[in-house]
N, C-alpha and C. Protein backbone atom coordinates (compact mmCIF):
# COMPACT_ATOMS: atom_id res chain seq x y z
N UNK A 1 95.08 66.57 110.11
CA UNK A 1 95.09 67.87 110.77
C UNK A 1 94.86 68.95 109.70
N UNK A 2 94.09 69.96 110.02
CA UNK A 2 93.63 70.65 108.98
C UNK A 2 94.63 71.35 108.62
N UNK A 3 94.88 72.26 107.79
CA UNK A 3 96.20 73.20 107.13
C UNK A 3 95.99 74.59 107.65
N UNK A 4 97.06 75.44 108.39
CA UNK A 4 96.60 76.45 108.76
C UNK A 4 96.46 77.10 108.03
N UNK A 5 95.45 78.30 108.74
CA UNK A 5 94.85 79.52 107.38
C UNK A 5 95.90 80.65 107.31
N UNK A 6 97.07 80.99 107.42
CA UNK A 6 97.78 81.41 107.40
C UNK A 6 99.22 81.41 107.87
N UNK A 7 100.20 82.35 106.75
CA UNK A 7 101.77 82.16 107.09
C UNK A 7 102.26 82.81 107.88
N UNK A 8 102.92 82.36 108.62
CA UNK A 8 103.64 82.78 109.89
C UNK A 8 104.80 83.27 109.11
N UNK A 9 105.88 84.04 109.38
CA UNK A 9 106.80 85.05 109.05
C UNK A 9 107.61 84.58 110.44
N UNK A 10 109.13 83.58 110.79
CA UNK A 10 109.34 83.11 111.95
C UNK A 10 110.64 83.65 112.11
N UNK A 11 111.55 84.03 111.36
CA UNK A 11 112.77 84.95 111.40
C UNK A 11 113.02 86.09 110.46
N UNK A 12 114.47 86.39 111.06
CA UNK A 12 114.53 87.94 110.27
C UNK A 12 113.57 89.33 110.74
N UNK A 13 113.56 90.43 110.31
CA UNK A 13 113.32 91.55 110.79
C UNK A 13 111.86 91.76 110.37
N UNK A 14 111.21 92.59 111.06
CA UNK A 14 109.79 92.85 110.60
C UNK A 14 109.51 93.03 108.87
N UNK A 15 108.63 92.11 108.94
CA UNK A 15 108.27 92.79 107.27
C UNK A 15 108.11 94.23 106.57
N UNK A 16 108.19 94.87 105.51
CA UNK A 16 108.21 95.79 105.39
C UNK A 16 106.87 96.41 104.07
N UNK A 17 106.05 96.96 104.55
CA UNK A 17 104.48 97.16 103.87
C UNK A 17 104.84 98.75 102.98
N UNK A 18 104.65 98.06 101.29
CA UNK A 18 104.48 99.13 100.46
C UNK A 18 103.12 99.43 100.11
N UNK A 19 103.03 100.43 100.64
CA UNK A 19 101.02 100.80 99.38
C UNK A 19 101.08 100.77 98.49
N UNK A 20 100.46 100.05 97.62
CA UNK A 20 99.79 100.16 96.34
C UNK A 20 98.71 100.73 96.05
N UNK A 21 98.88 101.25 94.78
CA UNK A 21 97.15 101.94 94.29
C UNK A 21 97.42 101.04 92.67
N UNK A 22 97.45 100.11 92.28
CA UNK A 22 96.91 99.00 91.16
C UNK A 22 95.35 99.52 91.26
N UNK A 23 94.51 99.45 89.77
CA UNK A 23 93.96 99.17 89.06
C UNK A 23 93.07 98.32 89.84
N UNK A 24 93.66 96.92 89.56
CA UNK A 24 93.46 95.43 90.03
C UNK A 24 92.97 95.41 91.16
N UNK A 25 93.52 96.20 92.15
CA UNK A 25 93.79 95.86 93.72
C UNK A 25 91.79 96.13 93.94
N UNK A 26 91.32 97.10 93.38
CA UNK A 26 90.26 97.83 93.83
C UNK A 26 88.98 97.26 94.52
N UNK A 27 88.98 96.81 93.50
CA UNK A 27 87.73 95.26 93.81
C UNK A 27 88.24 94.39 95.09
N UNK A 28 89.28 94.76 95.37
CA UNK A 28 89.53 93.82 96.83
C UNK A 28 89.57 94.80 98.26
N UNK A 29 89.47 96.02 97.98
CA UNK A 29 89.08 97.15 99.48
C UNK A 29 88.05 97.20 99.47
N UNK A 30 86.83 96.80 98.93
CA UNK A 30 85.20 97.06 99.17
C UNK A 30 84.99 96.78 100.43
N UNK A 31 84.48 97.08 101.25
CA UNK A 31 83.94 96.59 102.63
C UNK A 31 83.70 97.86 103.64
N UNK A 32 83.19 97.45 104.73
CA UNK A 32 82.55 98.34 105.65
C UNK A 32 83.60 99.08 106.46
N UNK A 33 84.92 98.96 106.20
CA UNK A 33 85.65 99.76 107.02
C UNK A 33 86.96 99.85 106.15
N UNK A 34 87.58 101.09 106.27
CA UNK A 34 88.54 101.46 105.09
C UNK A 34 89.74 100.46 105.25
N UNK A 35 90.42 100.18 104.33
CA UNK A 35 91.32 99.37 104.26
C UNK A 35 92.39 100.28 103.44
N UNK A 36 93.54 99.26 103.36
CA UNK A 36 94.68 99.90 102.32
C UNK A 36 95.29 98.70 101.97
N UNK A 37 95.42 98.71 100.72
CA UNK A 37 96.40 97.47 100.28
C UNK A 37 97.95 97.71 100.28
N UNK A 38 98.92 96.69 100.78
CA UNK A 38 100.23 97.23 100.25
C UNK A 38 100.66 95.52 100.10
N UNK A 39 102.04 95.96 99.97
CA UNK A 39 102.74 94.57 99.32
C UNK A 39 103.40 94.56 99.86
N UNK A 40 104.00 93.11 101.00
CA UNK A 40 104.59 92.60 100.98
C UNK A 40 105.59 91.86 100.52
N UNK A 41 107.03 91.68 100.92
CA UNK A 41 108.03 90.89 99.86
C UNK A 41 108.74 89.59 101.17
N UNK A 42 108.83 88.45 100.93
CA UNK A 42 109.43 87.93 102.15
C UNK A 42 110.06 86.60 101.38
N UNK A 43 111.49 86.56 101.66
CA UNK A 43 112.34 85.32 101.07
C UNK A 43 111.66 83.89 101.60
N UNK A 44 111.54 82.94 100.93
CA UNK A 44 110.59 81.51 101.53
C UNK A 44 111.55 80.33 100.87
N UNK A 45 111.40 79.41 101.53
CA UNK A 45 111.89 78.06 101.16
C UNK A 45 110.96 77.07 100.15
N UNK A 46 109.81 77.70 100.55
CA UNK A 46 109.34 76.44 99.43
C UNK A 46 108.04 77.62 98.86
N UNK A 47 108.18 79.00 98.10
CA UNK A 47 107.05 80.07 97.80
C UNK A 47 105.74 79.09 97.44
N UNK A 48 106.03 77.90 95.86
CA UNK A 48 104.57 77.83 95.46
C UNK A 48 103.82 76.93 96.26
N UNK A 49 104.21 76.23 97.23
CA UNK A 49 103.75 75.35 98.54
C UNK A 49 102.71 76.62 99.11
N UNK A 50 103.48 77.76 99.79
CA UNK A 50 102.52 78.90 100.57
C UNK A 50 101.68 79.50 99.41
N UNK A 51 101.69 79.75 98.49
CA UNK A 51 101.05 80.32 97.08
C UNK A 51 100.09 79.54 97.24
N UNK A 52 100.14 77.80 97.12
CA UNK A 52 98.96 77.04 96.79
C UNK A 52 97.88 76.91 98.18
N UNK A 53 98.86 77.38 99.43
CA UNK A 53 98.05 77.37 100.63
C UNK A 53 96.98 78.49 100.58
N UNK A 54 97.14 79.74 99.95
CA UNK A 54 96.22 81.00 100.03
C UNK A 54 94.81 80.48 98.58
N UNK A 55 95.92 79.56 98.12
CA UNK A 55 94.39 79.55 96.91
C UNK A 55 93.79 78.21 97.63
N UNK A 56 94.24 77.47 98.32
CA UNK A 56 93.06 76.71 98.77
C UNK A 56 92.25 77.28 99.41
N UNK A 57 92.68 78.19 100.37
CA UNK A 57 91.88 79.03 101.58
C UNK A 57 90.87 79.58 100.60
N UNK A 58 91.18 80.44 99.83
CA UNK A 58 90.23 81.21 98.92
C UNK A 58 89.08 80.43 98.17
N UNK A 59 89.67 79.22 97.69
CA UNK A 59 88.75 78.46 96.79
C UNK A 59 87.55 77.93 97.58
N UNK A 60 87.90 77.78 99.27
CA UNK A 60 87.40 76.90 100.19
C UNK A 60 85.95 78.32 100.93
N UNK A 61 86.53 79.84 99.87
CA UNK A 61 85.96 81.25 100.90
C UNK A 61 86.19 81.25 102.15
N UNK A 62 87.52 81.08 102.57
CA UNK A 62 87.84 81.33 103.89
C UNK A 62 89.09 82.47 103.43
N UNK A 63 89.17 83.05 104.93
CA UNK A 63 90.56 84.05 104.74
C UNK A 63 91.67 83.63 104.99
N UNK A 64 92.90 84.33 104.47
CA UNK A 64 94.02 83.58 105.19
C UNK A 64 95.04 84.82 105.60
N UNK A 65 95.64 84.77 106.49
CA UNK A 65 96.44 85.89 107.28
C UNK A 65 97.92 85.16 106.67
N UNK A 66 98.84 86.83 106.94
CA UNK A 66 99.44 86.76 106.94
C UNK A 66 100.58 87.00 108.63
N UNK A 67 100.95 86.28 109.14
CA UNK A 67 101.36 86.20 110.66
C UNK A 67 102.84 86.81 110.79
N UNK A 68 102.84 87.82 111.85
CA UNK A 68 104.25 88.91 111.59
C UNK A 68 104.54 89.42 112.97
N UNK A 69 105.93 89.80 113.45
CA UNK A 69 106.05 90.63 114.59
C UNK A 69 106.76 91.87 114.27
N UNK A 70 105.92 92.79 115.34
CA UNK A 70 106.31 94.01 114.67
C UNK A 70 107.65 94.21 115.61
N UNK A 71 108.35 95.53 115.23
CA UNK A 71 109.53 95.95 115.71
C UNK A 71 109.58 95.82 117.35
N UNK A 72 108.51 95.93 117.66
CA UNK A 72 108.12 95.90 119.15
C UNK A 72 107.70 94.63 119.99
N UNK A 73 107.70 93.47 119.22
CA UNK A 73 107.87 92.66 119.46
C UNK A 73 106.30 91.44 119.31
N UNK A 74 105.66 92.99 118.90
CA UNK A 74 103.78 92.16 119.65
C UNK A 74 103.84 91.47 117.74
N UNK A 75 102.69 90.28 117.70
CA UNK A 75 102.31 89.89 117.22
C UNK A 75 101.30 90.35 116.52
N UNK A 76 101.13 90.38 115.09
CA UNK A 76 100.37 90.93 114.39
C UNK A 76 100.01 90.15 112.97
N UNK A 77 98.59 90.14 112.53
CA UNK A 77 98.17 89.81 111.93
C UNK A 77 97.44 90.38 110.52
N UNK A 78 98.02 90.03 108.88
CA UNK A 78 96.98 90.82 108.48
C UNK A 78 96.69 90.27 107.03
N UNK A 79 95.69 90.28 106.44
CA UNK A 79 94.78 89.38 105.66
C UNK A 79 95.14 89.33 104.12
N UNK A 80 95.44 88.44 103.40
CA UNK A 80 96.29 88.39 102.11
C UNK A 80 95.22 87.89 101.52
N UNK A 81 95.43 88.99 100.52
CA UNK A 81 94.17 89.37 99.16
C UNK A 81 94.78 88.51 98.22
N UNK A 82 96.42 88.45 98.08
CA UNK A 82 96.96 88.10 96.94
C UNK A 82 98.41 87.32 96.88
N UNK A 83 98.38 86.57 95.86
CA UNK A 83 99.66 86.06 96.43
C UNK A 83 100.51 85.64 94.74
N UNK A 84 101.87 85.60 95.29
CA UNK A 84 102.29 85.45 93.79
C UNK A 84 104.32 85.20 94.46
N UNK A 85 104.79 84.62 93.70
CA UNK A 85 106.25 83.97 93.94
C UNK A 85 106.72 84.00 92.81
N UNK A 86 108.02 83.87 93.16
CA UNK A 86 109.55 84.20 91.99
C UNK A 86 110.58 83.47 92.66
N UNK A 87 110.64 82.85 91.76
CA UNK A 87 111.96 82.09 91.89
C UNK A 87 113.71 82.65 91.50
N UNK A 88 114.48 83.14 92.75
CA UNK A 88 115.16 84.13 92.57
C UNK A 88 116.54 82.87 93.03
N UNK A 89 117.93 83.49 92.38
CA UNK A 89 119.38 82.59 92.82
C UNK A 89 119.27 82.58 94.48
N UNK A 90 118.70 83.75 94.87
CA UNK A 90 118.76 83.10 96.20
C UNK A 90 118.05 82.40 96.84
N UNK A 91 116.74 82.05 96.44
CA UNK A 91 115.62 81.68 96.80
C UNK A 91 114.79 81.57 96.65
N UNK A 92 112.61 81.86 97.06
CA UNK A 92 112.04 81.35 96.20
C UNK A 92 111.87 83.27 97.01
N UNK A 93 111.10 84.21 96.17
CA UNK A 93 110.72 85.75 97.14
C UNK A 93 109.14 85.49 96.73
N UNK A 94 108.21 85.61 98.19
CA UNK A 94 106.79 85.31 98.25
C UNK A 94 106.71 86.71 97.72
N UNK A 95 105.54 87.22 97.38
CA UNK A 95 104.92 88.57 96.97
C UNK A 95 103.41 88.29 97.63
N UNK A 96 103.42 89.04 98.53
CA UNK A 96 101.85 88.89 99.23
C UNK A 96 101.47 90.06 99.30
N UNK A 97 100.15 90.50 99.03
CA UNK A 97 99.54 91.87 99.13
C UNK A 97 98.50 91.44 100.05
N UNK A 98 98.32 92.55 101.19
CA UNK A 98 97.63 92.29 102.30
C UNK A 98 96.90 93.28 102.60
N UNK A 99 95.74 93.23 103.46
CA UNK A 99 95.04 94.70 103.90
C UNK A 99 95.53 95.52 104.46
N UNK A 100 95.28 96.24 105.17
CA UNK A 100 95.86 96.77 106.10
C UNK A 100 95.11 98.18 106.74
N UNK A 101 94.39 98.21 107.98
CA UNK A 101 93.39 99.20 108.13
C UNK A 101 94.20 100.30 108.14
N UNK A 102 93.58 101.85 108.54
CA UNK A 102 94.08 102.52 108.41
C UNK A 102 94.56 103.16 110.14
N UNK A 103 94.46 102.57 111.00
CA UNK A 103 95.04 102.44 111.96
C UNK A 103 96.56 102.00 112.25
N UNK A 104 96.67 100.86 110.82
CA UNK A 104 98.00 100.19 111.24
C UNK A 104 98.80 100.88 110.16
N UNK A 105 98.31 101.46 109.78
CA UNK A 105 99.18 102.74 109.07
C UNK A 105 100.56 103.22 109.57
N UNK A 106 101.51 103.41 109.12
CA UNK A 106 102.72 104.25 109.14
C UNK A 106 103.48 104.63 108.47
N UNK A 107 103.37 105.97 108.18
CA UNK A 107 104.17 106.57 106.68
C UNK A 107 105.31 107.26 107.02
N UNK A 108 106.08 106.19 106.31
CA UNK A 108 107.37 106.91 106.85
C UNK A 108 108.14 107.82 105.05
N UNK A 109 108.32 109.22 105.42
CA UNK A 109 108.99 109.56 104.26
C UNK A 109 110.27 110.08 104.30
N UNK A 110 111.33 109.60 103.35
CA UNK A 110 112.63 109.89 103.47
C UNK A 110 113.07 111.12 101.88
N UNK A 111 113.51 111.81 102.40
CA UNK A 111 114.09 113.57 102.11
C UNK A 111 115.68 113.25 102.29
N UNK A 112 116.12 113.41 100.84
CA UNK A 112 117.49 113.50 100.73
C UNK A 112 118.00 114.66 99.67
N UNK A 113 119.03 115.77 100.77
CA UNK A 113 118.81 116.88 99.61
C UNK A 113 120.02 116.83 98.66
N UNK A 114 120.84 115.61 99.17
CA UNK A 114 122.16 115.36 97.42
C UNK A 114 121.28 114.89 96.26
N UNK A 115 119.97 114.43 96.39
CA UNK A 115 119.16 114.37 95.78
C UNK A 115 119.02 115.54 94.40
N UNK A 116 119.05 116.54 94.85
CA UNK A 116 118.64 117.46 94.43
C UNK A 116 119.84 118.62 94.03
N UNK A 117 121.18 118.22 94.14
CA UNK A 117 122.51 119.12 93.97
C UNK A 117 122.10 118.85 92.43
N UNK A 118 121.43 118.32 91.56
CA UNK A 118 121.96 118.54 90.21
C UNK A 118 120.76 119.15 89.50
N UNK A 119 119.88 119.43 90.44
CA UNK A 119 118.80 120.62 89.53
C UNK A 119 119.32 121.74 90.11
N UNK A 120 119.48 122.71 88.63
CA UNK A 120 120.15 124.38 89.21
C UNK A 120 118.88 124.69 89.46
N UNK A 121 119.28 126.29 89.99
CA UNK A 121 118.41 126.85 90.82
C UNK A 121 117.54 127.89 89.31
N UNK A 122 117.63 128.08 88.12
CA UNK A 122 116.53 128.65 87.23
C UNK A 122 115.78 127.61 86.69
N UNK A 123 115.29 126.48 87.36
CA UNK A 123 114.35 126.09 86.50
C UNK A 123 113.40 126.95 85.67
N UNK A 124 112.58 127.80 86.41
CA UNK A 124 111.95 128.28 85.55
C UNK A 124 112.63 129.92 84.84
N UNK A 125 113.52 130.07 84.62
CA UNK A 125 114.30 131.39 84.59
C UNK A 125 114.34 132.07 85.30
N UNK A 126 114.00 132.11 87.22
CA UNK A 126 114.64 132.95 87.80
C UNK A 126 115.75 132.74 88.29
N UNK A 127 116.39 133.65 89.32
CA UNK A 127 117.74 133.55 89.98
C UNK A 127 117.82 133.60 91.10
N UNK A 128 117.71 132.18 91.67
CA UNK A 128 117.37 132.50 93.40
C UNK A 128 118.45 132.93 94.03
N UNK A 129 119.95 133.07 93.39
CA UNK A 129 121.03 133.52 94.42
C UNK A 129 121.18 134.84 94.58
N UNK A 130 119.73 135.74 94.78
CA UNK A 130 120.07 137.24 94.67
C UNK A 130 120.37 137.59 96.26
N UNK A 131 121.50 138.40 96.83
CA UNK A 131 122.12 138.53 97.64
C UNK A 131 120.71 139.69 98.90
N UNK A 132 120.65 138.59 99.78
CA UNK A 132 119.97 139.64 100.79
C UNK A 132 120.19 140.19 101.88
């Protein structure tokens, strides 16, 4: 039976997609419709088993997906450029970098202003507490 072309993701919470802008990555968004790379992180039982599954796919010039459900429950699919594992006390953590059009986009940004209680207010020598 042939080996599937991609990893299914079968418990636990939706994966979670960082963008990258690497150097490296560049040579792998060329194509006719915009892409975005980000990285994936997902705990695995056996990482260099799925590691050696993406370089057969590749060696063979076929693609291989990465298989995921989103928060909403639908099934989603998306295409791993790269792959790389670590062997961690808890486990083996896959590192997959995947496409990702710019449709399936979602930027979420988080604003925290205790963040910011320890820059005073003259950075540049003025005095913003002038009474109005």
């Amino acid at each position: 039976m042939p080996e599937p072309r991609k990893i299914t993701i079968i418990e636990g919470p939706p994966p979670t997609f960082e963008l990258v802008h690497d150097a490296w990555l560049l040579g792998l968004t060329e194509g006719p419709f915009p892409t975005r790379i980000a990285l994936c992180r997902v705990r695995s039982i056996n990482g260099p088993a799925l590691v050696e599954r993406c370089y057969r796919a590749w060696r063979d010039s076929q693609p291989i997906s990465l298989e995921f459900q989103t928060e909403d429950g639908e099934t989603r699919e998306a295409t791993i450029v790269a792959a790389r594992w670590v062997e961690k006390p808890e486990g083996d953590m896959l590192y997959l970098w995947v496409c990702l059009s710019e449709d399936e986009l979602e930027i979420e940004i988080g604003f925290d202003i205790d963040d910011f209680d320890d820059i005073g207010d003259d950075i540049d020598g003025f005095d913003f507490d002038l009474p109005i």
